[in-house]
Protein backbone atom coordinates (compact mmCIF):
# COMPACT_ATOMS: atom_id res chain seq x y z
CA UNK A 1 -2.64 16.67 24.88
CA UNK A 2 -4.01 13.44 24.02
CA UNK A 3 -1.78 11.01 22.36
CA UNK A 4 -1.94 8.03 20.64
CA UNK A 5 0.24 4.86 20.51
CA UNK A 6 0.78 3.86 16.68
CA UNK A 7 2.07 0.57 15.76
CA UNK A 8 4.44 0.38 12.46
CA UNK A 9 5.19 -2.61 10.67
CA UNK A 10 8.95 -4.07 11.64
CA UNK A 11 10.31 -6.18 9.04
CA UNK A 12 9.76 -5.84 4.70
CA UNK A 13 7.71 -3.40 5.30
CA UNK A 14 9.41 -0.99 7.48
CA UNK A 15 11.53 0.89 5.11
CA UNK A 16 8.47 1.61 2.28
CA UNK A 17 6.48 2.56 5.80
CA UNK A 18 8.79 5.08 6.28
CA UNK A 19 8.97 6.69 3.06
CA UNK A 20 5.10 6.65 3.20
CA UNK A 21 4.82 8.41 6.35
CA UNK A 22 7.36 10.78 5.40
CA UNK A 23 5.96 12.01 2.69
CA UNK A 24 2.23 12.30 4.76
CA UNK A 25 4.84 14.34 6.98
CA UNK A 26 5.97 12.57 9.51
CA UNK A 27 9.18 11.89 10.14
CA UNK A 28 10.28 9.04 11.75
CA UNK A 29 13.74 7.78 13.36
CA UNK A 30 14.75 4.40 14.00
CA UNK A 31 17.99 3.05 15.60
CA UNK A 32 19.00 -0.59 14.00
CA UNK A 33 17.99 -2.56 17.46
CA UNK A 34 15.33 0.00 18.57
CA UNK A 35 11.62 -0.98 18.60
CA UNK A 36 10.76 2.39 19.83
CA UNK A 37 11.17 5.02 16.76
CA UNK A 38 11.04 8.61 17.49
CA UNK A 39 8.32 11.08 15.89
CA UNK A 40 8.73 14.77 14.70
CA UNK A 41 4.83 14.60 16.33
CA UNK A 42 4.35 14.72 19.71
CA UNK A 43 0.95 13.34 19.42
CA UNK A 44 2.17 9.83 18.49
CA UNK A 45 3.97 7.11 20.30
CA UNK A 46 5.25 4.78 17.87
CA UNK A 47 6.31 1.28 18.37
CA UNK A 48 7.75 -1.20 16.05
CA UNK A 49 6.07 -4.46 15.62
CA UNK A 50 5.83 -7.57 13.46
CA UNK A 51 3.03 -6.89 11.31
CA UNK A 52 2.11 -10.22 11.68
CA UNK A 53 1.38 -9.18 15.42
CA UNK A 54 -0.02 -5.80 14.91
CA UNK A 55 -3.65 -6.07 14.38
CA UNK A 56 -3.84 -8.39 17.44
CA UNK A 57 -2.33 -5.70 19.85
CA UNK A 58 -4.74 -2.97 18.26
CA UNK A 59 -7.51 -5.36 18.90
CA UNK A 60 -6.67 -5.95 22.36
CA UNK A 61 -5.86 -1.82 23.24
CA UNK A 62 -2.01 -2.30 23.40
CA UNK A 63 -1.97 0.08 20.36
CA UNK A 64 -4.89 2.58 19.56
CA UNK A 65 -3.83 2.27 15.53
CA UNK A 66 -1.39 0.62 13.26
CA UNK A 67 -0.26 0.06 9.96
CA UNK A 68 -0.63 -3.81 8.81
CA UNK A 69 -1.55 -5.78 5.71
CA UNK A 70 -4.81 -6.93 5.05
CA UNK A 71 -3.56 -10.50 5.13
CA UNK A 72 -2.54 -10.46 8.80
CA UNK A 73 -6.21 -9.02 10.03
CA UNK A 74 -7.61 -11.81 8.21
CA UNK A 75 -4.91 -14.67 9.80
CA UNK A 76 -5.55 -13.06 13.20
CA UNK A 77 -9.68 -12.48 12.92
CA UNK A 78 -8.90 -9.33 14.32
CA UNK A 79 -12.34 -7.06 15.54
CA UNK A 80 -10.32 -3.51 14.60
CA UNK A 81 -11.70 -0.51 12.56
CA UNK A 82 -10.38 -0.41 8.78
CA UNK A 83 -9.82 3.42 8.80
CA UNK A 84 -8.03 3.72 4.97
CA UNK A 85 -6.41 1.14 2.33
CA UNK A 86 -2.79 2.25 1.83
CA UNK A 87 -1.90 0.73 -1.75
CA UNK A 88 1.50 0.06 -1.27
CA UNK A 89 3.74 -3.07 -0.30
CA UNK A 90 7.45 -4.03 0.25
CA UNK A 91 8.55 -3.18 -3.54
CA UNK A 92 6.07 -1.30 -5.27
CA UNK A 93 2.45 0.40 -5.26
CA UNK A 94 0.43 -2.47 -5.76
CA UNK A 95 -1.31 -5.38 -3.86
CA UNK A 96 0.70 -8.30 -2.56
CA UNK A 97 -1.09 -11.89 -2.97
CA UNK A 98 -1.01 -14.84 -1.15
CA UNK A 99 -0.68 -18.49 -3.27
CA UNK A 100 -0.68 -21.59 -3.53
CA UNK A 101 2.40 -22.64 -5.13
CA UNK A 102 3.42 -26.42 -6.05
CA UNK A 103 7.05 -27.61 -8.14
CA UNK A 104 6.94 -27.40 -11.79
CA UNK A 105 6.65 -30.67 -12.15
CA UNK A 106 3.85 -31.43 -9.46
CA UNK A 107 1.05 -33.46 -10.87
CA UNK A 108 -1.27 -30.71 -8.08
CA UNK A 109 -3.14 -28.67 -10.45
CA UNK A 110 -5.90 -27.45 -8.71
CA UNK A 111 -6.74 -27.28 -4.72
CA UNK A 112 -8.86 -30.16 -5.17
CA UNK A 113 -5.80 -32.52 -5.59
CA UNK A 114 -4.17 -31.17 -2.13
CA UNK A 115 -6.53 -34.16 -0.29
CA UNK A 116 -4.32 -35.79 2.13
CA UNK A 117 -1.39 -33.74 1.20
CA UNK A 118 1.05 -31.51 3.23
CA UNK A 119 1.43 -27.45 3.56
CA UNK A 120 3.76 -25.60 4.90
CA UNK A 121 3.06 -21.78 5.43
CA UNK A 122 3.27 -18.69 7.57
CA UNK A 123 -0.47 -18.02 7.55
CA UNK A 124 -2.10 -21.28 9.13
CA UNK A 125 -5.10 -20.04 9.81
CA UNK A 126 -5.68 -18.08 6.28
CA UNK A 127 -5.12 -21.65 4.30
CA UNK A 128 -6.66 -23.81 6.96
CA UNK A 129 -10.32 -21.56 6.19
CA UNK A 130 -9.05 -21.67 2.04
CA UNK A 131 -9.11 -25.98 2.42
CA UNK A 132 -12.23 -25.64 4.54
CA UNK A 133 -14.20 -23.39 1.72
CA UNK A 134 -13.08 -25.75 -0.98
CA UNK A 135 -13.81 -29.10 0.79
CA UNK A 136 -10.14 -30.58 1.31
CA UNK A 137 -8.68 -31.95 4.15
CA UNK A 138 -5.31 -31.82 4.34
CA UNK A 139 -2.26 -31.31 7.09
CA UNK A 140 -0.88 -27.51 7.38
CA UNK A 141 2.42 -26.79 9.15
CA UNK A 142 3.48 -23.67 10.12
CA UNK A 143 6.56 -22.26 8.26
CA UNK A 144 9.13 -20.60 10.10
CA UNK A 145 11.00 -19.05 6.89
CA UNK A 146 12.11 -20.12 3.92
CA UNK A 147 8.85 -21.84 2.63
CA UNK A 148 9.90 -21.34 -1.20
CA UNK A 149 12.68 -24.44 -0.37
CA UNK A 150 10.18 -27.12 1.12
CA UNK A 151 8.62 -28.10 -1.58
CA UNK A 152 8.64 -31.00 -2.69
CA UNK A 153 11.43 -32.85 -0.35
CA UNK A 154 9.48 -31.66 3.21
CA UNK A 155 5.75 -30.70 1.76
CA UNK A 156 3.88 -31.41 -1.16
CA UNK A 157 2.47 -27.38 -1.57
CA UNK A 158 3.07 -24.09 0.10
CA UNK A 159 0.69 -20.90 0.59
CA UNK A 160 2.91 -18.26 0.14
CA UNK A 161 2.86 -14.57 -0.10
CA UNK A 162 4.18 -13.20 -3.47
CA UNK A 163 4.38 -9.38 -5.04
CA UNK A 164 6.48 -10.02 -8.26
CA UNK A 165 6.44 -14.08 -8.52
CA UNK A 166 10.31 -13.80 -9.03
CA UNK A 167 11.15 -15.89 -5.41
CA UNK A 168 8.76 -18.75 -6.50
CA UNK A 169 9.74 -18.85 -10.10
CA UNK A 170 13.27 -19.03 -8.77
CA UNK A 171 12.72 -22.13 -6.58
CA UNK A 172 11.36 -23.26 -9.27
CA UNK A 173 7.57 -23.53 -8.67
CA UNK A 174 4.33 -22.27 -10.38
CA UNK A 175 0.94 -20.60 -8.75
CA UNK A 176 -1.49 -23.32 -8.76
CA UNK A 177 -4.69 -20.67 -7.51
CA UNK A 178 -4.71 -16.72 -5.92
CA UNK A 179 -5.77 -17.25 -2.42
CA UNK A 180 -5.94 -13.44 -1.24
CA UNK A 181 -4.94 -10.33 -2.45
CA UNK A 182 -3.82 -7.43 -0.04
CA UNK A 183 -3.37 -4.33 0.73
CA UNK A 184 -1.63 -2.14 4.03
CA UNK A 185 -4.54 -1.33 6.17
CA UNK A 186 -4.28 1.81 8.89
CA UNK A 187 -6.47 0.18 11.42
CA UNK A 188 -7.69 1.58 14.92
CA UNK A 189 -8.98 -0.35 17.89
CA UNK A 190 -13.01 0.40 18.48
CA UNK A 191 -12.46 1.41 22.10
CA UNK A 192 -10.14 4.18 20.60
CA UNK A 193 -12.33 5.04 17.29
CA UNK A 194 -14.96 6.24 19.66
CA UNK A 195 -12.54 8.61 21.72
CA UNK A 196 -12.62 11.97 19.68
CA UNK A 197 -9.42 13.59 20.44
CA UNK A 198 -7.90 9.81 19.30
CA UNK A 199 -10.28 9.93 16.57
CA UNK A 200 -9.30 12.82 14.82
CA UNK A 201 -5.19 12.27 15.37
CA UNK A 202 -5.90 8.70 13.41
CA UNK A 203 -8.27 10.40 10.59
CA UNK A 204 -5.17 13.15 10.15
CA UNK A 205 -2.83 10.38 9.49
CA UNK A 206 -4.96 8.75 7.52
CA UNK A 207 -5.97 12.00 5.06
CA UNK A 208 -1.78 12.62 4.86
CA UNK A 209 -1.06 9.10 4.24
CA UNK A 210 -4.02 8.83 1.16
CA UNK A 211 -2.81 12.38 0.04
CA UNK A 212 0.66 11.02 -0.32
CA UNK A 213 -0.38 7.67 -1.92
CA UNK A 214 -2.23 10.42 -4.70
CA UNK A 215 0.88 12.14 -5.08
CA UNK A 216 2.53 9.08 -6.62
CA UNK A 217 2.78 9.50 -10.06
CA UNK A 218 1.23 12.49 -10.19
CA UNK A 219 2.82 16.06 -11.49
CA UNK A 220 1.66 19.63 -11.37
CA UNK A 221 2.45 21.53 -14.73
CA UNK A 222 2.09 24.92 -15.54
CA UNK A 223 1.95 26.94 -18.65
CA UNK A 224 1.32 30.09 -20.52
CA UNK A 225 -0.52 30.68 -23.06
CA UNK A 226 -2.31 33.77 -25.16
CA UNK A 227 -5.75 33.86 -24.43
CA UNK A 228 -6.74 33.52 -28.37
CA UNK A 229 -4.90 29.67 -27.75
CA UNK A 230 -6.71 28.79 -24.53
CA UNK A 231 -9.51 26.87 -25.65
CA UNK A 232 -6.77 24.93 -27.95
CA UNK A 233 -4.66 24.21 -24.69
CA UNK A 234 -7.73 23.42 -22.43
CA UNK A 235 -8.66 20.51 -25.34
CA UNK A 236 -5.41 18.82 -24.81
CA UNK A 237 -4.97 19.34 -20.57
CA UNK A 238 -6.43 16.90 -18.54
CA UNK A 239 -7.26 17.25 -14.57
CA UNK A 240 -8.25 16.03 -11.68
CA UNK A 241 -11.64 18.57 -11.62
CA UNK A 242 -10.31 21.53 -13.58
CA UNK A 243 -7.65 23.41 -15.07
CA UNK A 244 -6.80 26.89 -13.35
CA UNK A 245 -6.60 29.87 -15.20
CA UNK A 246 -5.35 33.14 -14.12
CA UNK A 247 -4.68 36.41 -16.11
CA UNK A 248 -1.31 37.53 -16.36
CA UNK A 249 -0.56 41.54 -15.95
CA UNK A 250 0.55 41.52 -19.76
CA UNK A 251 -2.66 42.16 -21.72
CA UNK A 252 -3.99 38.85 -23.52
CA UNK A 253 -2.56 36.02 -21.61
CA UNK A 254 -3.11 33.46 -18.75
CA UNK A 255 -0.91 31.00 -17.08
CA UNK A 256 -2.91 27.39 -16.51
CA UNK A 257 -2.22 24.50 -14.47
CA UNK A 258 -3.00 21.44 -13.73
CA UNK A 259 -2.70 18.28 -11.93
CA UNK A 260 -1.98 15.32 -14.06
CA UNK A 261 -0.61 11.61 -14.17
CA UNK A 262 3.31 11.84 -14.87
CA UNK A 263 3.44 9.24 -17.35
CA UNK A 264 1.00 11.14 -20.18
CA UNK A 265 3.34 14.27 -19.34
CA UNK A 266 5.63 13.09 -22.54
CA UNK A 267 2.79 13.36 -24.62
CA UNK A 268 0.98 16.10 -24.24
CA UNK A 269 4.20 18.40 -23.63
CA UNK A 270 4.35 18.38 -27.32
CA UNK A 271 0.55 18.84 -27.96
CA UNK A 272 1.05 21.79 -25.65
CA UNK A 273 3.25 23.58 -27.16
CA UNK A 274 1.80 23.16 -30.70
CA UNK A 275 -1.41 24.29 -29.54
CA UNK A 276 0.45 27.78 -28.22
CA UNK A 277 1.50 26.97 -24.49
CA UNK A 278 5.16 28.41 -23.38
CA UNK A 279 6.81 28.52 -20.44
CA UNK A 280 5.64 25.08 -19.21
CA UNK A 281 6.93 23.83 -15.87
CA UNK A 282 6.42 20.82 -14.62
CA UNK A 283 6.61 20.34 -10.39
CA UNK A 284 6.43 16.95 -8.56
CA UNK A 285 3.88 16.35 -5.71
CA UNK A 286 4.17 15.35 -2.19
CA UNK A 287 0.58 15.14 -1.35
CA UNK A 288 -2.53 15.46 -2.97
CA UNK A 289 -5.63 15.64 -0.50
CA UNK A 290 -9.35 16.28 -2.66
């Protein structure tokens, strides 16, 4: 059996990275000081990583795949395969941006005005190419933690990664310009892309992991209904192709179902019944794979 050696994201995203892999149906256990997590898969070594750091060992064959935000392959100018775009971050299931952020009261308003100024950041080499593009020169530190608090007594601006805004609105400081928006990236070095047995363990996580990410927020409900109110409930159900409709043994009615976004649920419920569906269930999703 050929196996592979998957690198997971240590740090803010470890726990979501979990959950995620969980639900593709892997499951995955960590000791507090252990970099080496177990897997219900024999087919995977896992190790645990900075994501900073993990496109950079994929790249280089210490890892045939990983998990890693789009950000990082970008600071690193990794050469790795982009094999699927997870859509989820540290908090929720949307893309995490990276800033530039000056005090409320700066006079900086645009990048322009950051010409012979000084930024601190994590991601050096991301802001060093965003100056470069726009035509300013100007001196970036690296930022060992804490960025949110340099500004203005140690640095005049920070690039800074941000999901909600709350940290930088809480030290105090506005978004001056988006500098990249990103996304968790399940990446695989080329040297292992082109082995197949390799190949096709990565593609299998990737379909769970993308069938789980569908799941989200998605239901399956199910109904009855007499066959002289089908059309009626077919008008109101939406899906992701098609509803399905069986017969039931009792002469003159059909169950449907259907997969649908859980948030509309509430409304058509009603609709449902008033058009002559009974016996409606609704069922959560782990994974949805088209």
């Amino acid at each position: 059996m050929t196996k592979i050696v998957l690198g997971l994201p240590k740090g803010s995203l470890q726990e979501s990275t979990f959950l995620m892999m969980k639900k593709a149906g892997f499951n995955i256990k960590s000791g507090s000081r252990s970099y080496i997590p177990s897997v219900d898969d024999p087919a995977i070594d896992a190790r645990l990583i900075r994501a900073q750091e993990i496109s950079r060992y994929v790249e280089h064959g210490m890892l045939d795949a990983g998990m890693t935000g789009f950000d990082w392959i970008q600071e690193n100018g990794s050469d790795v395969v982009e094999v699927a775009d997870l859509v989820y971050a540290k908090v929720g299931r949307k893309p995490v941006r990276w800033v530039l952020a000056v005090p409320n009261d700066s006079p900086i308003k645009s990048v322009k005005d950051l010409e012979g100024k000084r930024i601190a950041t994590e991601a050096v080499g991301l802001t060093k190419r965003y100056l470069e593009k726009n035509g300013v020169t100007a001196e970036v530190e690296f930022s060992w933690g804490a960025t949110e608090v340099k500004a203005p007594e140690l640095v005049d601006a920070i690039v800074e990664i941000t999901e909600t805004g709350s940290s930088l609105r809480a030290n105090n400081l506005r978004i001056v310009e988006n500098i990249l928006e990103s996304t968790t990236r399940l990446i695989a070095n080329k040297e292992s892309w082109q082995d197949p047995e390799k190949r096709a363990k990565i593609e299998q996580i990737a379909m769970l992991l993308l069938g789980a990410l569908r799941a989200e927020n998605r239901v399956l409900i199910k109904m009855n209904c007499g066959k002289d109110s089908l059309k009626d409930v077919l008008g109101i159900l939406p899906s992701m192709h098609a509803p399905t409709v069986n017969d039931l043994s009792g002469e003159g009615w059909c169950s449907v179902e259907s997969v649908v976004e859980e948030q509309i649920v509430r409304e058509i419920i009603p609709q449902l019944k008033q058009a002559g569906a009974c016996d409606i269930i609704e069922i959560g999703l782990n994974k949805v794979v088209p």
